[in-house]
C-alpha atoms as a PDB file:
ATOM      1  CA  UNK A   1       0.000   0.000   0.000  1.00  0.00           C
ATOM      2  CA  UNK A   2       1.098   3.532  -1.030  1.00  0.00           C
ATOM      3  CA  UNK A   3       1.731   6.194   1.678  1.00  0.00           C
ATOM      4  CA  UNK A   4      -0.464   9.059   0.702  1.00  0.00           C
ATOM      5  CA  UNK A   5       0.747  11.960  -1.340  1.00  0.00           C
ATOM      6  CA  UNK A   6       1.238  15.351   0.892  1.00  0.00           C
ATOM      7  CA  UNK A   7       0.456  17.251  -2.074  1.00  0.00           C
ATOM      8  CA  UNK A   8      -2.806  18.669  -2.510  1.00  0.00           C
ATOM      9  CA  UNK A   9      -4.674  20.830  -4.544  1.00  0.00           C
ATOM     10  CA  UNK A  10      -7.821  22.586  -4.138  1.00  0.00           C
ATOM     11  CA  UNK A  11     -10.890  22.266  -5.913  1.00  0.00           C
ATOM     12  CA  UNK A  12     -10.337  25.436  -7.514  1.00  0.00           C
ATOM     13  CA  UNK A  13      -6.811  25.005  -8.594  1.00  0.00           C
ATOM     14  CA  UNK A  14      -7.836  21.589  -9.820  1.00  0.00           C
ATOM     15  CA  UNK A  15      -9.943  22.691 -11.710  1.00  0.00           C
ATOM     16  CA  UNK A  16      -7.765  25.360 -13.612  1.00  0.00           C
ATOM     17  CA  UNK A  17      -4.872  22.695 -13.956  1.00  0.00           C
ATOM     18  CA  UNK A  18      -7.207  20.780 -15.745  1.00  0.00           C
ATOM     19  CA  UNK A  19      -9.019  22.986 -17.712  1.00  0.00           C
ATOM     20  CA  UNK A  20      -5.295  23.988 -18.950  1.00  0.00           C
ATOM     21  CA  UNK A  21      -4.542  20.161 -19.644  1.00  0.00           C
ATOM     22  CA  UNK A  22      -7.313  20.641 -22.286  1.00  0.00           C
ATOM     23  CA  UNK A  23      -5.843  23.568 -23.615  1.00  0.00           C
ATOM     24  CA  UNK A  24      -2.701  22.435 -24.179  1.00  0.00           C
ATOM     25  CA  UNK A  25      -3.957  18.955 -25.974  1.00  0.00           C
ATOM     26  CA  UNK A  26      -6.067  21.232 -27.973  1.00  0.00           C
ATOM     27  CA  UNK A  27      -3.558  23.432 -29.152  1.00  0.00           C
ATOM     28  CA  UNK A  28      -0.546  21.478 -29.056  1.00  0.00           C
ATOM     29  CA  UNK A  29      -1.490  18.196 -30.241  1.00  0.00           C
ATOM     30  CA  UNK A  30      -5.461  18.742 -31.884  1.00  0.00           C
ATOM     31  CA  UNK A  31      -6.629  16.771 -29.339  1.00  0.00           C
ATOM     32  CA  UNK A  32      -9.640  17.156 -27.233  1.00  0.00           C
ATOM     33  CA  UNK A  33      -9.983  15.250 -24.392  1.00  0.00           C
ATOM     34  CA  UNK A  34     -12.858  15.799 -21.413  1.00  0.00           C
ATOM     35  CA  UNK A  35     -12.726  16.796 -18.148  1.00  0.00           C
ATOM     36  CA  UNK A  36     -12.302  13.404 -16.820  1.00  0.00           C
ATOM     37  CA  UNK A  37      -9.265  12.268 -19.162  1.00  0.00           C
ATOM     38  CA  UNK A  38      -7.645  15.723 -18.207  1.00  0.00           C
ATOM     39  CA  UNK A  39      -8.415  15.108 -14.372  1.00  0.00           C
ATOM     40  CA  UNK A  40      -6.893  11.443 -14.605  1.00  0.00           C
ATOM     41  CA  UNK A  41      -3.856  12.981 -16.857  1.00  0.00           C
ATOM     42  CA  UNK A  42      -3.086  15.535 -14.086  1.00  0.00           C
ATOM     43  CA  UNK A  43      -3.753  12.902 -11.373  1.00  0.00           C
ATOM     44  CA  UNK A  44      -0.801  10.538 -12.853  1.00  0.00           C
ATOM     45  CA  UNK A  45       1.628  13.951 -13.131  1.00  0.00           C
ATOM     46  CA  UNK A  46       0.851  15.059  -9.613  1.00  0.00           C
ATOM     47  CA  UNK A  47       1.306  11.238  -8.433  1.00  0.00           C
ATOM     48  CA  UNK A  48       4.781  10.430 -10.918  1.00  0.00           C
ATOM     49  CA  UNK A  49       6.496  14.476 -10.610  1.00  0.00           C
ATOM     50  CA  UNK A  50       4.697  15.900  -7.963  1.00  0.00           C
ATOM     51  CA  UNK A  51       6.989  14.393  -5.235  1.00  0.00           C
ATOM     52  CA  UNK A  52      10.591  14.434  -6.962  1.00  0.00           C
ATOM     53  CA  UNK A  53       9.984  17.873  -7.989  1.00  0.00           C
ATOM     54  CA  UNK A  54       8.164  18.794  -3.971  1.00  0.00           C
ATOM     55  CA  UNK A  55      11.524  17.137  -2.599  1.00  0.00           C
ATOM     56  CA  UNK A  56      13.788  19.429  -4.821  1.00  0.00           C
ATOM     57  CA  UNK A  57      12.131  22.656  -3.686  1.00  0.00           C
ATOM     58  CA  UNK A  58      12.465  21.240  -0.593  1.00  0.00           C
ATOM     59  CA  UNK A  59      16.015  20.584  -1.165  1.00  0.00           C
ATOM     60  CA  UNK A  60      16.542  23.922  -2.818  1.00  0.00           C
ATOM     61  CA  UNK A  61      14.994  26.087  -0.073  1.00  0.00           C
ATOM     62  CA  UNK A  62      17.053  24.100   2.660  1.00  0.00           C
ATOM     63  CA  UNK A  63      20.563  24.950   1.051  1.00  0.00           C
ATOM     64  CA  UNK A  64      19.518  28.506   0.337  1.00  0.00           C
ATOM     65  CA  UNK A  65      18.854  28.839   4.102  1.00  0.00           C
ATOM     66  CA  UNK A  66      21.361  27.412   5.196  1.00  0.00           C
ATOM     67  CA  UNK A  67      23.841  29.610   2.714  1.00  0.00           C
ATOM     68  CA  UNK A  68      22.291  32.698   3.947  1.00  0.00           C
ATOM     69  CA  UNK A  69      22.604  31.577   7.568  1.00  0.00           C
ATOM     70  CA  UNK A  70      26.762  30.816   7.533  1.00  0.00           C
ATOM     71  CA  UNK A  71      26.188  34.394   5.588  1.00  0.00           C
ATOM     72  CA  UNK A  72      25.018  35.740   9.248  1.00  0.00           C
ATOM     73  CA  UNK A  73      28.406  35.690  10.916  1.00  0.00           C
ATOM     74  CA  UNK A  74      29.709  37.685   8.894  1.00  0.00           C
ATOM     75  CA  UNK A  75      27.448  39.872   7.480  1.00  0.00           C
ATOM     76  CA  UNK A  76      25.746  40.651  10.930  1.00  0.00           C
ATOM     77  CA  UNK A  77      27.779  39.812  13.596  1.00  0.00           C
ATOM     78  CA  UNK A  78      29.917  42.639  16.052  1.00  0.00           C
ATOM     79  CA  UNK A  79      33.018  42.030  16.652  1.00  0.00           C
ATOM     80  CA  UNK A  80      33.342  42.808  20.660  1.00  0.00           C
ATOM     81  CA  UNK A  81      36.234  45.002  22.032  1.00  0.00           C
ATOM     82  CA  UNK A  82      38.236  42.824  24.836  1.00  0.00           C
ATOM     83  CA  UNK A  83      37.614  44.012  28.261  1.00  0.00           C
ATOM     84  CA  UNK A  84      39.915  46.421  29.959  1.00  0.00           C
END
């Protein structure tokens, strides 16, 4: 059994994605396909890309953090005077 996907999508973004789907077919390839072949199209790319390309944003955001917090020493830190 499959772990569910943590990607969702809302009924209203669904709905755009696949109303796009059938754009695309239509004026890509001449094809017109319903709202059903267009839901099932976008439910096998969410299900095959959605989580290798969720993992590298993921992956992407964590190394651009953690760049930008090594960047903290020296871009904010104070150097102290030694007591007297």
């Amino acid at each position: 059994m499959e772990p569910p996907l943590r990607i969702r999508l809302s009924d209203e973004r669904r709905a755009d994605l696949v109303a796009r789907i059938q754009a695309h077919l239509r004026e890509h390839f001449e094809e017109d396909v319903g709202e059903l072949k267009a839901g099932m199209l976008l439910d096998f790319f969410v299900k095959e890309l959605g989580p290798p390309v969720y993992n590298q944003a993921i992956k992407d955001a964590h190394d651009f953090l953690a760049e930008k917090l090594v960047d903290l020493d020296g871009e904010f830190y104070e150097p102290e005077e030694p007591p007297r």
